[in-house]
Protein backbone atom coordinates (compact mmCIF):
# COMPACT_ATOMS: atom_id res chain seq x y z
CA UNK A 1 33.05 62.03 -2.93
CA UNK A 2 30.65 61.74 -5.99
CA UNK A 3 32.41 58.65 -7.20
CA UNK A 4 31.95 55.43 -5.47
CA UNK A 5 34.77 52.25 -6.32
CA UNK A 6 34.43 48.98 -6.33
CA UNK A 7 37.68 46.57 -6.23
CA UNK A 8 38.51 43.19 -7.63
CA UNK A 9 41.77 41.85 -8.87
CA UNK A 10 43.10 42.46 -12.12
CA UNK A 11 46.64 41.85 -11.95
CA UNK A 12 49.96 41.77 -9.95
CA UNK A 13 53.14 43.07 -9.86
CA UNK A 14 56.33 42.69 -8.44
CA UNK A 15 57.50 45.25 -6.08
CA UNK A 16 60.95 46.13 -5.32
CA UNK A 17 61.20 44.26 -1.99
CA UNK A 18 60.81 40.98 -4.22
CA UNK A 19 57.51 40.27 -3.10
CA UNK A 20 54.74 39.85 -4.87
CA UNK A 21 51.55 41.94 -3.96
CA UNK A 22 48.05 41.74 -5.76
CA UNK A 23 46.67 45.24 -6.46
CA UNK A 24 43.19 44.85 -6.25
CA UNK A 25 41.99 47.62 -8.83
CA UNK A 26 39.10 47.65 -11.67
CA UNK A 27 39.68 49.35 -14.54
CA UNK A 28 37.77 52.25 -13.85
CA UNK A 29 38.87 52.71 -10.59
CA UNK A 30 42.46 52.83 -11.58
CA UNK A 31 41.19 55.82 -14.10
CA UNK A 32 40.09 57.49 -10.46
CA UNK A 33 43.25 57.29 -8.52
CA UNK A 34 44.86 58.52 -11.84
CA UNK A 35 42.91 61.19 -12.01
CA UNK A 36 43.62 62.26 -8.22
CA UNK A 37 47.19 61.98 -8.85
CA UNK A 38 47.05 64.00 -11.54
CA UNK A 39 45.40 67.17 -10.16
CA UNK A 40 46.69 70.42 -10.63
CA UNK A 41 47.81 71.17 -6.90
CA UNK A 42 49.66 74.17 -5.16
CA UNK A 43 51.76 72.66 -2.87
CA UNK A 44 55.01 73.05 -1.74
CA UNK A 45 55.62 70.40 1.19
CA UNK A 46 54.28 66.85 2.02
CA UNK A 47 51.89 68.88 4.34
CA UNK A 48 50.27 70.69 1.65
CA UNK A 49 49.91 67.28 -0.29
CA UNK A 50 48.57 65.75 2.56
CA UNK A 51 46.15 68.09 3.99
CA UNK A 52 44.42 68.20 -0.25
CA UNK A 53 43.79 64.91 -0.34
CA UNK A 54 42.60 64.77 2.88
CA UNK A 55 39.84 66.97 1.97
CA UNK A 56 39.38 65.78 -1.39
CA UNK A 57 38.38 62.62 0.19
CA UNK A 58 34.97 64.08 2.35
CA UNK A 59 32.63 62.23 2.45
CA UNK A 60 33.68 58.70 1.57
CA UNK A 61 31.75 56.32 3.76
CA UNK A 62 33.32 55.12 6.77
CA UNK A 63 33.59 50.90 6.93
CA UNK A 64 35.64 48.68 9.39
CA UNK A 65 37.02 45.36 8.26
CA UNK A 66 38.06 46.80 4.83
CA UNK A 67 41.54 45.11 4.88
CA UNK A 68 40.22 41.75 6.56
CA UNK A 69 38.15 40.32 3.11
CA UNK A 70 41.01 38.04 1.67
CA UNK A 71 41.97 34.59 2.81
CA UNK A 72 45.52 35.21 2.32
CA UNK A 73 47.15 39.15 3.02
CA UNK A 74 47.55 40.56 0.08
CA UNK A 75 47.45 44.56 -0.95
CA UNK A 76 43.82 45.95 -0.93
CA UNK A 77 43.26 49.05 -2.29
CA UNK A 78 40.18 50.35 -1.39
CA UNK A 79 38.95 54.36 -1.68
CA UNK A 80 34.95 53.20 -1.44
CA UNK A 81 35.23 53.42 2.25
CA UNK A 82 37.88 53.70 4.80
CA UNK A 83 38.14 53.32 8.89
CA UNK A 84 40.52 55.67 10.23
CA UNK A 85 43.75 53.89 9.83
CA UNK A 86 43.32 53.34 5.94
CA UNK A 87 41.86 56.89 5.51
CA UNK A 88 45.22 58.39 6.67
CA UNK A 89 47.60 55.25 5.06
CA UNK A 90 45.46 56.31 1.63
CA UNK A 91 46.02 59.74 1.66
CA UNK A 92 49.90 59.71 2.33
CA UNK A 93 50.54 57.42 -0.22
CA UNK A 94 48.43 59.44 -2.66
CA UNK A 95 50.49 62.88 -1.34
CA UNK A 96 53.86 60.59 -1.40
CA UNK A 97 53.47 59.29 -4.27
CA UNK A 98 52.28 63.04 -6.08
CA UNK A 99 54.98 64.75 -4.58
CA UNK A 100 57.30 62.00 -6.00
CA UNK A 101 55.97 63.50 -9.77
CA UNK A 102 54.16 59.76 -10.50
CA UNK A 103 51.42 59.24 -11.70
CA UNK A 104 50.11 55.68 -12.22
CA UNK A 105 48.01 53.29 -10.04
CA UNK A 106 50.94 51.14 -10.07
CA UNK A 107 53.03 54.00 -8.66
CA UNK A 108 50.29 54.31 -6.06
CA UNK A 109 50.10 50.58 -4.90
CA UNK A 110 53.62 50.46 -4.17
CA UNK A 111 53.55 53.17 -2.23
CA UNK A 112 50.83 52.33 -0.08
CA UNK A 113 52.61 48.55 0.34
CA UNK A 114 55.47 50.25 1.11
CA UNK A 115 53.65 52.12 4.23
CA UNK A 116 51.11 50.10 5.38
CA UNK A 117 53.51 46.72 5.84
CA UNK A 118 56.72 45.98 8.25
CA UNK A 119 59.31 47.68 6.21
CA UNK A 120 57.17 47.32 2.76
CA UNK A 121 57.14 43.67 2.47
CA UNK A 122 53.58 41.47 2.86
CA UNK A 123 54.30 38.33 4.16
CA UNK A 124 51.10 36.84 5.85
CA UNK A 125 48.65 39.00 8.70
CA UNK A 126 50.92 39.64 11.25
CA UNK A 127 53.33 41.54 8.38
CA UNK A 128 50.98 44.52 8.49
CA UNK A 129 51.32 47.41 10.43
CA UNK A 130 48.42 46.69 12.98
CA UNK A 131 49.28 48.94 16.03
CA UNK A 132 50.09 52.52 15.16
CA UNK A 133 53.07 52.37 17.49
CA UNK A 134 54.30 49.96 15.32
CA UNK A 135 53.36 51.78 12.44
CA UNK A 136 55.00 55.29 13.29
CA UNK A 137 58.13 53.21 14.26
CA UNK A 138 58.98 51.65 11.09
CA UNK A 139 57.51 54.23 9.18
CA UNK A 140 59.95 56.61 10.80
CA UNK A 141 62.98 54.21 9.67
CA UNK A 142 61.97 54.41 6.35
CA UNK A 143 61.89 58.13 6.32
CA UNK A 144 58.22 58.41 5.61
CA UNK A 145 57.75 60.60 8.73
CA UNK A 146 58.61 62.13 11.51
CA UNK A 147 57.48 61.79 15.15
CA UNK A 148 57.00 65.54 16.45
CA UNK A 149 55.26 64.81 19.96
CA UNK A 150 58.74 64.96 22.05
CA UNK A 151 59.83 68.30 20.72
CA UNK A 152 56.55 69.60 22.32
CA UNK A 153 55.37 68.02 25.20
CA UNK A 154 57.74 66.34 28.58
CA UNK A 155 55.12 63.99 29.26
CA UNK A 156 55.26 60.24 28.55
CA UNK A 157 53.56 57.23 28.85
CA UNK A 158 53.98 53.22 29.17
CA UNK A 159 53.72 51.36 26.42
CA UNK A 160 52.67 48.01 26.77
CA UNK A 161 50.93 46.07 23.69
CA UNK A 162 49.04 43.08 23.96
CA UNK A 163 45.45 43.83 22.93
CA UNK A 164 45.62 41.38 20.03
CA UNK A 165 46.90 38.48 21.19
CA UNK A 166 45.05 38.69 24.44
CA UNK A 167 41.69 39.04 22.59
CA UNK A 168 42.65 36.72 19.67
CA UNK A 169 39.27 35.82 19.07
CA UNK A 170 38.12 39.71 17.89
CA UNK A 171 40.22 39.00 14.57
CA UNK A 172 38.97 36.57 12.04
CA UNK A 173 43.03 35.99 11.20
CA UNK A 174 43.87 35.25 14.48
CA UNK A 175 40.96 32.62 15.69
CA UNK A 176 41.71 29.31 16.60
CA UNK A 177 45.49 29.80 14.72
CA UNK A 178 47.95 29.47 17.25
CA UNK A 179 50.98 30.31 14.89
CA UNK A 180 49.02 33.66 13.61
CA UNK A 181 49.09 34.41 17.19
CA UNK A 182 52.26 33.76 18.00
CA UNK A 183 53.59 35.78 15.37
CA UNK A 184 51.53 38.74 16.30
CA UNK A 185 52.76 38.46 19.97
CA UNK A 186 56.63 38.22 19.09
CA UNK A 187 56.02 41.84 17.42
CA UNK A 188 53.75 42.72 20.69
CA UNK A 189 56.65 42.07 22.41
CA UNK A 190 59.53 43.38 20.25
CA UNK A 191 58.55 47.01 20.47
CA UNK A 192 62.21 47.99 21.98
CA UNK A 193 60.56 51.41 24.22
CA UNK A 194 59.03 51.56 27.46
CA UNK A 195 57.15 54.49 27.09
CA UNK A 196 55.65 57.08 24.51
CA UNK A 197 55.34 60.83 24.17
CA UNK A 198 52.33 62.00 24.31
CA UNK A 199 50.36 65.75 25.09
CA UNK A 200 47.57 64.58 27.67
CA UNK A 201 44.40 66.36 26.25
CA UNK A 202 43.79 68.14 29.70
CA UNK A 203 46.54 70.31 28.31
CA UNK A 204 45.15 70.44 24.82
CA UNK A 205 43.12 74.01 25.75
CA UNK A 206 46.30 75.86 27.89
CA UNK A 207 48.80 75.16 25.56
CA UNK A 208 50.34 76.94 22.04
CA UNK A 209 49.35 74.40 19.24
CA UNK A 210 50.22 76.34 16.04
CA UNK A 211 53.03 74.41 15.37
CA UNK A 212 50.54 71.84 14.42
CA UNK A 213 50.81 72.03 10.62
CA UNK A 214 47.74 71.33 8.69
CA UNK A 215 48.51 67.71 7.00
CA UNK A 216 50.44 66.34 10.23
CA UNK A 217 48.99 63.16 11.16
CA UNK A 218 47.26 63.16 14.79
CA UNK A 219 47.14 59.98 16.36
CA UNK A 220 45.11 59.65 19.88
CA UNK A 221 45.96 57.61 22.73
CA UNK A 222 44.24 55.63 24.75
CA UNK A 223 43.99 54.17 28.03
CA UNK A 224 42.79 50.51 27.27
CA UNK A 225 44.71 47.60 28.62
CA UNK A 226 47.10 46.41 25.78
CA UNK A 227 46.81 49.34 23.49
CA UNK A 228 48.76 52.72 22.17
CA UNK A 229 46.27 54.33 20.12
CA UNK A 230 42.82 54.07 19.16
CA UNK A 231 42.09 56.75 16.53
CA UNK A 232 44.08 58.26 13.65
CA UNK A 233 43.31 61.19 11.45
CA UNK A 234 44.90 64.55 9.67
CA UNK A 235 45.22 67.83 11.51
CA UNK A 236 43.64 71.44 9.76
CA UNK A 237 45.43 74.12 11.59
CA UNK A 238 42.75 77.44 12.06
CA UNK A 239 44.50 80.37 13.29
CA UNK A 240 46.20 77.81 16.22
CA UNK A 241 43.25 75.59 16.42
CA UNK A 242 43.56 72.09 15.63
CA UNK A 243 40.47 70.00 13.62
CA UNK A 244 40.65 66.57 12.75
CA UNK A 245 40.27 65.37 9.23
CA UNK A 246 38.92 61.83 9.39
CA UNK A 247 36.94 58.71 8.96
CA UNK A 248 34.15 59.29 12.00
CA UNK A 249 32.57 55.86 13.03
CA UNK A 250 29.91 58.54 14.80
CA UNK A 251 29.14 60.06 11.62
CA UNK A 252 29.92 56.84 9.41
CA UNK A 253 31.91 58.77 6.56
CA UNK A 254 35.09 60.85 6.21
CA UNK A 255 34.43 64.76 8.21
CA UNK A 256 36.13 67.52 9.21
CA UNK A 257 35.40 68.04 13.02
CA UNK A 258 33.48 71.37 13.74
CA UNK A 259 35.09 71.33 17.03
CA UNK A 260 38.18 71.55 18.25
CA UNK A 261 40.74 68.69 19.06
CA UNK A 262 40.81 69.28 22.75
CA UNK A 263 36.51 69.35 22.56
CA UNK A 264 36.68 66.56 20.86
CA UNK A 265 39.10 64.52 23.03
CA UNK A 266 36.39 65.39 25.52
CA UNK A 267 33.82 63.57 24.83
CA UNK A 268 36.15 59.85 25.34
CA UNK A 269 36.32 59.13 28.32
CA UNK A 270 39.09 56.38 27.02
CA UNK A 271 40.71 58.80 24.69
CA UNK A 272 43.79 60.51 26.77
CA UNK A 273 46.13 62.71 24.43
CA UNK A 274 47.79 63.20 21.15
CA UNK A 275 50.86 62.44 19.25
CA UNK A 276 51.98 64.50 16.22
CA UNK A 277 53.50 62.68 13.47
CA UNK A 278 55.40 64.60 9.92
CA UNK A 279 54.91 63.26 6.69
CA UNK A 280 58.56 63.49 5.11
């Protein structure tokens, strides 16, 4: 990406939901996400949205921390650098939000609010979407996606989160505040399944994959204590084989893999499968 953004706040809105969100936008940024939103794309499904963007997006450096730089939680839009979470969060609500015919960084923002936070509305740290099991979950109830993975694959796993509140002290929200934690531990604990759907990458190489569509959302799972998944990104289907679209920490910027998923998956030792997930 030739053009690099910068973001400070320059107003706020007020969204449907009632809340009130800063957008955290210069001037000249906002001209950028414009001028994505109005490119002249072929497209005919969320997919196709999905999957441009995606690769319109190369090469924008890859940064943790990105959403963790306000005191209080409040909407940051940020398309200077993304970890893997944002990368995919930014690029369906730029491919909602297109396929929806808008066309304003206003537009955009409420979008993204409306997928990144528990049912669209910010209220405090523990509002936003943190685990992607919680993410795909309420994301599915507000018809944003579609979870794929148990139309595919028999095979399931527990689900048991608690990563966050047992390490507290890895998150600058959640050190030394008690309530912070407590909130993020009621939503640990309110996940209402047992277990998740997943396709166990030893079965990633034996198995037909072409109903992968390119612009599906893959998100890996893991085998660390306390967590569901532990990297997100968007799937390019190539004559069956699936490639991940997405912000590398290895290569510290946004790539398309030159190997295949089920290579890739190889190399972590922690990384144990895949979950497909639809944009709507």
């Amino acid at each position: 990406m030739k053009q690099t953004l910068a973001f400070v706040i320059i107003f706020s809105f007020i969204l449907s939901n009632n809340m009130r969100a800063q957008k955290l936008c210069t001037p000249e940024d906002s001209i950028y996400i414009e001028n994505l939103l109005n490119e002249n794309i072929h497209a005919k499904t969320k997919n196709d949205y999905v999957f441009f963007y995606a690769k319109k997006l190369q090469g924008t450096p890859y940064a943790s921390g990105t959403l963790d730089t306000c005191l209080n939680e409040s909407l940051i839009i940020n398309l200077h650098a993304f970890d893997c979470t944002t990368f995919v969060e930014t690029v369906l609500a730029l491919a909602t939000t297109k396929q929806k015919g808008q066309k304003s960084t206003k537009d955009f923002a409420q979008t993204l609010q409306h997928i990144r936070y528990r049912n669209g509305v910010i209220n405090g740290y523990a509002s936003r979407l943190h685990y992607f099991s919680d993410w795909i979950l309420n994301n599915i109830q507000k018809n944003i996606v579609k979870e794929m993975t148990q139309e595919y694959s028999i095979d399931r796993v527990p689900l048991h989160l608690y990563f966050m509140s047992k390490h507290s002290e890895r998150y600058n929200a959640l050190k030394d505040n008690l309530k912070a934690i407590e909130e993020i531990k009621k939503y640990e604990n309110n996940i209402t399944i047992d277990s998740i759907y997943y396709i166990p990458k030893n079965k990633l190489e034996n198995i037909d994959l072409s109903w992968i569509k390119s612009g599906d959302i893959i998100a890996i799972t893991t085998d660390r204590p306390g967590l569901d998944i532990t990297h997100v990104g968007i799937a390019q289907n190539i004559n069956g084989h699936i490639y991940l679209i997405h912000a590398s920490l290895n290569a510290r910027k946004v790539i398309i893999e030159n190997v295949p998923l089920s290579k890739q998956l190889s190399k972590f030792k922690n990384q144990t499968g895949i979950r497909i997930i639809r944009p709507l």
